[in-house]
N, C-alpha and C. Protein backbone atom coordinates (compact mmCIF):
# COMPACT_ATOMS: atom_id res chain seq x y z
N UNK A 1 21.73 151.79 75.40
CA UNK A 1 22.81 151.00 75.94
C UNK A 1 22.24 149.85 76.78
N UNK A 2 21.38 150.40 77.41
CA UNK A 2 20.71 149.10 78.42
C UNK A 2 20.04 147.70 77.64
N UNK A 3 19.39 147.96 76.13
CA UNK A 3 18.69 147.26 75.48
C UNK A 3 19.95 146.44 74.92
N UNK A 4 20.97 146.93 74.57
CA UNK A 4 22.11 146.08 74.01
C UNK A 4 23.06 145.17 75.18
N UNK A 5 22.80 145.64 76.29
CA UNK A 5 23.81 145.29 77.40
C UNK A 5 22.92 144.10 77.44
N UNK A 6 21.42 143.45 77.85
CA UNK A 6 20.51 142.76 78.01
C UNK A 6 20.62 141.51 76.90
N UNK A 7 20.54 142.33 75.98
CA UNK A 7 20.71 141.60 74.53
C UNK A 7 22.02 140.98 74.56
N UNK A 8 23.01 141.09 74.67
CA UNK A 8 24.01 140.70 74.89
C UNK A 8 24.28 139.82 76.05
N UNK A 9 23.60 140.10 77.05
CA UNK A 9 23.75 138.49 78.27
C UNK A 9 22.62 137.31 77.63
N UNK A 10 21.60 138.08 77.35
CA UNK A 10 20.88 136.92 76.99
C UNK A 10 20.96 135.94 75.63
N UNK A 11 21.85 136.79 75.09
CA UNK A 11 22.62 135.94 73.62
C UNK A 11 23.14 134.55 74.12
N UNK A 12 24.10 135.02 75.59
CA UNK A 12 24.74 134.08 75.89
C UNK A 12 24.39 133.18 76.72
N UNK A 13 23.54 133.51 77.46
CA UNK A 13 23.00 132.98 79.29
C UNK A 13 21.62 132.45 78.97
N UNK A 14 20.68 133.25 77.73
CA UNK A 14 19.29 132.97 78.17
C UNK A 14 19.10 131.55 77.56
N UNK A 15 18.29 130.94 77.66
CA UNK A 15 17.51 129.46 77.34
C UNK A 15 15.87 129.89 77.07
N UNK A 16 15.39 128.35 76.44
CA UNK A 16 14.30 128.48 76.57
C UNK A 16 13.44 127.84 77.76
N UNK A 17 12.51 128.50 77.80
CA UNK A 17 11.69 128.03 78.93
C UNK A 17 10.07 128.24 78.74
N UNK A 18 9.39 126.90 79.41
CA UNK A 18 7.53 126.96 78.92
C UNK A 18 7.50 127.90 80.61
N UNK A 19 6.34 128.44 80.04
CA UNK A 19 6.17 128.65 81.54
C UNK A 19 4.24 128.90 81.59
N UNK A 20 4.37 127.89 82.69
CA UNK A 20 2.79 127.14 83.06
C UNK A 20 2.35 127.52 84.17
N UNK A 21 1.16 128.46 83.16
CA UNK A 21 0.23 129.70 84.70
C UNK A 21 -0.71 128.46 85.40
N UNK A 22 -0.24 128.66 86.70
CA UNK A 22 -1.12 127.42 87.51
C UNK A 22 -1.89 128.47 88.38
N UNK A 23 -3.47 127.71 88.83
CA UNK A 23 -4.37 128.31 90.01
C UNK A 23 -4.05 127.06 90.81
N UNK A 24 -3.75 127.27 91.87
CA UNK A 24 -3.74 125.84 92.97
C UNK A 24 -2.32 124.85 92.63
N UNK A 25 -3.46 123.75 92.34
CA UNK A 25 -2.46 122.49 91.93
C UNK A 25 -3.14 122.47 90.29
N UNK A 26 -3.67 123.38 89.61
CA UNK A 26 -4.36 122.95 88.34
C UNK A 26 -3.50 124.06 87.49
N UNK A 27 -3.78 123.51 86.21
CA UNK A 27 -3.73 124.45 85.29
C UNK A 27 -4.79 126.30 85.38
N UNK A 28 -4.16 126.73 85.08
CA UNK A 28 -5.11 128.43 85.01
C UNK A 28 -5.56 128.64 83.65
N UNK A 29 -6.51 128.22 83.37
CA UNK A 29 -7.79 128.42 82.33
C UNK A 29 -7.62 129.94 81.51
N UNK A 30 -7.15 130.66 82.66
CA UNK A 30 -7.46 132.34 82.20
C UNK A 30 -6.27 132.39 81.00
N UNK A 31 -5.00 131.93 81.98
CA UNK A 31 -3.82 132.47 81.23
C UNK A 31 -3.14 130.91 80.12
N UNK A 32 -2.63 131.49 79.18
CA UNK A 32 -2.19 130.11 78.44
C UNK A 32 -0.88 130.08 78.48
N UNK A 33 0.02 128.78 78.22
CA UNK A 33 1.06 128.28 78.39
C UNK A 33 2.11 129.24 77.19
N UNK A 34 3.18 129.88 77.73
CA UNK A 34 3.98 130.78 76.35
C UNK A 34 5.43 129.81 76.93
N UNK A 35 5.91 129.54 75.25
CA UNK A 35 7.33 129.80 75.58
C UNK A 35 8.33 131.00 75.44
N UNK A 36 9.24 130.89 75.85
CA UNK A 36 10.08 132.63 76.04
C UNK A 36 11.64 132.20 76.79
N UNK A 37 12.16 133.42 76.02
CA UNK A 37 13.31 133.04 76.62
C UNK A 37 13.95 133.90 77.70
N UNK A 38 14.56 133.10 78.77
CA UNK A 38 15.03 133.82 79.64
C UNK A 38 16.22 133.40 80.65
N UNK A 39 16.69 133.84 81.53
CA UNK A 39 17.94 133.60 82.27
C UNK A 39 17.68 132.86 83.15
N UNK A 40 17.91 131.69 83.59
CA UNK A 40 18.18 130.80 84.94
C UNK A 40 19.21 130.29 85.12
N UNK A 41 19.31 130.55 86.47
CA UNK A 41 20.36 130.30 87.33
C UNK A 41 20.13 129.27 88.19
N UNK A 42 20.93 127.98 88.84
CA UNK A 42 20.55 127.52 89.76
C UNK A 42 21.84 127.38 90.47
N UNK A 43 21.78 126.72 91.32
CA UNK A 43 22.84 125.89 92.05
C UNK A 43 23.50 126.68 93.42
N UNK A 44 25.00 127.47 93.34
CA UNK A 44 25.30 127.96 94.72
C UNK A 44 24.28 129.65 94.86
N UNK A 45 23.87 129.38 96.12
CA UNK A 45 22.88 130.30 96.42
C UNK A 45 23.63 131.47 98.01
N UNK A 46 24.99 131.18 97.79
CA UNK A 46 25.45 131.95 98.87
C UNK A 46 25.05 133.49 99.42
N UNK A 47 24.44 134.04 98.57
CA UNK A 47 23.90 135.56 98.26
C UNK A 47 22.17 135.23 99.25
N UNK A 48 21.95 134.47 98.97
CA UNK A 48 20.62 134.12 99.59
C UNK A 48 20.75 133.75 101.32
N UNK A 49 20.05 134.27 102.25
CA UNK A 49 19.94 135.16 103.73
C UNK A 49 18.50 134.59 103.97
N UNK A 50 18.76 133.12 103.99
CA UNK A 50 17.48 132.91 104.36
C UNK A 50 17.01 132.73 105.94
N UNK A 51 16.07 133.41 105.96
CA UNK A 51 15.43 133.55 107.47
C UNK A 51 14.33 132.88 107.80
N UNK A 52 14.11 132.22 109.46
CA UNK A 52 13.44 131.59 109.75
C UNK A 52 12.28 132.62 110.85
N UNK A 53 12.45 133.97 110.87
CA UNK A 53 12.17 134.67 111.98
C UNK A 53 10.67 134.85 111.27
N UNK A 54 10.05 135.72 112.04
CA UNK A 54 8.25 136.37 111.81
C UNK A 54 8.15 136.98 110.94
N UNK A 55 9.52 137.87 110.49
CA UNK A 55 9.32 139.39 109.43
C UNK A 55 9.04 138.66 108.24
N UNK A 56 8.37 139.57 107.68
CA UNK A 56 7.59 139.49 106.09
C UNK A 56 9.32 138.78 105.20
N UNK A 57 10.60 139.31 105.47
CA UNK A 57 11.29 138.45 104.84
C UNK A 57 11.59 136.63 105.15
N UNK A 58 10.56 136.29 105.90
CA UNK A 58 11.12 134.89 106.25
C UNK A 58 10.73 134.27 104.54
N UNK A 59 11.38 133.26 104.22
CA UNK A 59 11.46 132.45 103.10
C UNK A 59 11.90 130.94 103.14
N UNK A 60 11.04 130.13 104.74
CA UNK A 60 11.24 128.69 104.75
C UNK A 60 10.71 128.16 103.50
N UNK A 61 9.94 128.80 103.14
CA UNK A 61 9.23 127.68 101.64
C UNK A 61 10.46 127.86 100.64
N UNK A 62 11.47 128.04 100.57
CA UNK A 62 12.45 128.11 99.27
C UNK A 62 12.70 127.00 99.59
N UNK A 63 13.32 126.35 98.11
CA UNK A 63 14.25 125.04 98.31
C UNK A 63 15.32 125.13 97.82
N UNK A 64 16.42 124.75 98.86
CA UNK A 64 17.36 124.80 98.28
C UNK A 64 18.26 124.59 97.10
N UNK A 65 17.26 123.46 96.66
CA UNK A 65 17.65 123.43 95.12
C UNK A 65 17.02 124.15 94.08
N UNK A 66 16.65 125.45 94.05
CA UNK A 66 16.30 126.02 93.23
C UNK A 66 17.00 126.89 92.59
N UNK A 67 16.58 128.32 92.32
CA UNK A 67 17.14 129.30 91.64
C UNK A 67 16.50 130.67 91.43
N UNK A 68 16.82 131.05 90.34
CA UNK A 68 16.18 132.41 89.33
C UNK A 68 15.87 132.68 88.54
N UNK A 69 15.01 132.82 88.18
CA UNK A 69 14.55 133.19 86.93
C UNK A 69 14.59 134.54 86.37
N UNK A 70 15.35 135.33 85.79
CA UNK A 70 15.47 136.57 85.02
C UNK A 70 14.87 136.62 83.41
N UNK A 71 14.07 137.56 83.47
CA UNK A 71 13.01 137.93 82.20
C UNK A 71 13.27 139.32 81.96
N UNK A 72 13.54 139.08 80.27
CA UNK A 72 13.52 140.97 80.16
C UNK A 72 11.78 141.52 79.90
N UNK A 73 11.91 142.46 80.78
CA UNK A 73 10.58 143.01 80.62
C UNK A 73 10.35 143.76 79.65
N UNK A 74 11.30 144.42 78.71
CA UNK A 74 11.19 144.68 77.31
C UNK A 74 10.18 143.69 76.30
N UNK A 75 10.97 142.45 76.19
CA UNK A 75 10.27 141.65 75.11
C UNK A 75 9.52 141.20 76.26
N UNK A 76 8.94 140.83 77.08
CA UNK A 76 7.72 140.71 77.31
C UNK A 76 7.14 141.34 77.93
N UNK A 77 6.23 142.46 77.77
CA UNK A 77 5.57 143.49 78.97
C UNK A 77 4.45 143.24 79.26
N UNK A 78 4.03 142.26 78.79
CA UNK A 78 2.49 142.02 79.49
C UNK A 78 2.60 140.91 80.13
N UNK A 79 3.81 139.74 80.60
CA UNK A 79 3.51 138.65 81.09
C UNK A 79 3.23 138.98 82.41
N UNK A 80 2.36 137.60 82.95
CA UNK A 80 2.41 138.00 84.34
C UNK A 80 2.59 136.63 84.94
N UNK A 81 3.62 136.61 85.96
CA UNK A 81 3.91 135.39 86.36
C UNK A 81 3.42 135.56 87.93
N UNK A 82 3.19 134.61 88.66
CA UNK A 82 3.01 134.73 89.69
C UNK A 82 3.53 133.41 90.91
N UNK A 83 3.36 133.55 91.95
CA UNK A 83 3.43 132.80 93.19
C UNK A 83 2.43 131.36 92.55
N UNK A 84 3.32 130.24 92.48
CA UNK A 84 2.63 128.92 92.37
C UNK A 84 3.02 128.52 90.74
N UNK A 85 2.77 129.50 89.86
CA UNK A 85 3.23 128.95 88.39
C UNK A 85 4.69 128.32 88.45
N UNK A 86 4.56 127.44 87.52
CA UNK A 86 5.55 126.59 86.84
C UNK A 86 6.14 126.69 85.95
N UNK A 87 7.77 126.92 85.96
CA UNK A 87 8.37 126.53 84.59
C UNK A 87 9.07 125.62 84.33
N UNK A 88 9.09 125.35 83.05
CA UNK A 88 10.08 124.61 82.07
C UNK A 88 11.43 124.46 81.56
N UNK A 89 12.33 124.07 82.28
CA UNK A 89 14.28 124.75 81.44
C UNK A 89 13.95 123.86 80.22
N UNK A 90 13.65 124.21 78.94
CA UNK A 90 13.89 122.95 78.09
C UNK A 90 14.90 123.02 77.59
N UNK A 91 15.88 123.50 77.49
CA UNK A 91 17.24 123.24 76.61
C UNK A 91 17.74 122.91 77.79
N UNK A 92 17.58 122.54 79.06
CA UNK A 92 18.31 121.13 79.87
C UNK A 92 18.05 120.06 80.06
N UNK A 93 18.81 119.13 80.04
CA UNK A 93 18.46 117.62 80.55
C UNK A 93 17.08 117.36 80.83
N UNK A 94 16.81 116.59 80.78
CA UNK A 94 15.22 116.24 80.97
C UNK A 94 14.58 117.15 81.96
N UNK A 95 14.35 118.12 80.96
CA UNK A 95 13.65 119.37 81.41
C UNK A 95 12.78 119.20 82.40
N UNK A 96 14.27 120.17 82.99
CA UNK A 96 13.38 120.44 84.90
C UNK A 96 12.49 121.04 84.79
N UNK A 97 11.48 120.89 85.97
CA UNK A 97 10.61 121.87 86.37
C UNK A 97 10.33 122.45 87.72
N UNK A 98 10.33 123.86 87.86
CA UNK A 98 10.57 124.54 88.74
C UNK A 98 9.15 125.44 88.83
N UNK A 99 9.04 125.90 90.20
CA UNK A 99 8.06 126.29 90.50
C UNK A 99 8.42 127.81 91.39
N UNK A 100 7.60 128.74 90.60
CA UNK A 100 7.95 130.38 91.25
C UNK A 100 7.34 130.53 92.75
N UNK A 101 8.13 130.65 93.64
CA UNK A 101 8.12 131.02 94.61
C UNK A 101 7.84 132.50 95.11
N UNK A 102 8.67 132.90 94.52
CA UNK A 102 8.28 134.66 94.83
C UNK A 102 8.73 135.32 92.91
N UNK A 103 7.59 136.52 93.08
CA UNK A 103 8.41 137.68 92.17
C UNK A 103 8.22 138.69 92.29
N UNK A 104 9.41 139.15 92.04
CA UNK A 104 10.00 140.42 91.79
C UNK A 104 10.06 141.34 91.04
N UNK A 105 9.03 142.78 91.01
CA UNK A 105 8.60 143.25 89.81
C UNK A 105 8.94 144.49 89.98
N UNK A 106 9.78 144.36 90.70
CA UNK A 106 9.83 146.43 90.98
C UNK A 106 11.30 146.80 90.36
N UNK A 107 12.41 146.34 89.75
CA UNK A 107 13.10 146.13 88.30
C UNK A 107 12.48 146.62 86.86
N UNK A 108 13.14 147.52 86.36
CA UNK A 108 12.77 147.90 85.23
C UNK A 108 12.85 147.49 84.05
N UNK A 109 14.13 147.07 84.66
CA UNK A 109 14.75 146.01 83.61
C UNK A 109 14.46 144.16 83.20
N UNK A 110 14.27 144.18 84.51
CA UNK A 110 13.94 142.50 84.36
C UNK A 110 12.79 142.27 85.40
N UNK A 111 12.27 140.73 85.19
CA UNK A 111 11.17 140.43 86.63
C UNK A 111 12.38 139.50 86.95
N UNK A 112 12.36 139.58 88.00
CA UNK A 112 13.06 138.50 88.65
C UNK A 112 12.39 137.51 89.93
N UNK A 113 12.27 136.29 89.31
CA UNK A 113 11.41 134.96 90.21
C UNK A 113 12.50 134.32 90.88
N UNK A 114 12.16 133.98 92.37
CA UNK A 114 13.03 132.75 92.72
C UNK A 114 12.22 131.78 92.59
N UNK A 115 12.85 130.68 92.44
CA UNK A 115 12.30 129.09 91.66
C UNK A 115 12.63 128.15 93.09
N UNK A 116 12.05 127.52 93.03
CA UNK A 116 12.27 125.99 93.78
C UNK A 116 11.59 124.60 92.75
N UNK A 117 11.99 123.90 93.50
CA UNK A 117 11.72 122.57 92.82
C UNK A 117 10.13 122.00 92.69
N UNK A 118 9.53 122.05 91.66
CA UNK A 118 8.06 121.62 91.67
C UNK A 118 7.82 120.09 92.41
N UNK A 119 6.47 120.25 92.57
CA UNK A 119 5.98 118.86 93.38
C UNK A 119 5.41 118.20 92.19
C-alpha cells in the first residue's frame, strides 16, 4: 500500500530534477551528476519555526525562498545527498537552482532536504 500511495503522489506532484554533488563551491569528483525524479515544494513555509537561539535547531542559514525536496528512497537507495549540493527543478521556468541546506534521513519512506536559493 505504501509503494502505491507514493506512486500515486509522485504521478502527480513529482518533477524532474539534476541534482549536483558539490565539495565546497566546486563540483564533487567522487559523486556524478543523476537526474531523478522527485517532489518540490516551495513558496508558503508557515509550518517552518525558524529559530535564532544556540540549540542545535537554530536554522538562520535557510532562505526564505526556498523549500523541499522529497525523494522516494525506494527508487533510489543508494543516493546520497548532502549539506551544500545543488539541485535542478527542470520542468520549471528557467530552471531554478536550489541548494540543500539540511537532510533528513531518518524517514523510511522518503529523504527529505530543505532547499534554499543557490549562490
Amino acid at each position: 500500500m505504501r509503494d502505491e500511495l507514493v506512486g500515486e503522489v509522485d504521478e502527480i506532484w513529482a518533477e524532474q530534477v539534476r541534482h549536483l554533488p558539490m565539495r565546497g563551491a566546486a563540483p564533487d569528483p567522487e559523486r556524478a551528476p543523476l537526474e531523478l525524479v522527485a517532489l518540490i515544494r516551495t513558496g508558503v513555509r508557515d509550518i517552518e519555526q525558524v529559530s535564532f537561539g544556540r540549540s542545535n535547531a537554530a536554522r538562520s542559514g535557510l532562505a526564505s525562498s526556498g523549500g523541499f525536496l522529497r525523494l522516494d528512497r525506494t527508487a533510489y537507495p543508494d543516493l546520497a545527498l548532502r549539506k551544500g549540493d545543488k539541485v535542478v527543478a527542470l520542468d520549471r521556468e528557467g530552471a531554478p537552482v536550489f541548494e540543500i541546506m539540511q537532510v533528513d534521513d531518518r524517514s523510511h519512506l522518503r529523504l527529505i532536504c530543505d532547499l534554499g536559493d543557490a549562490n
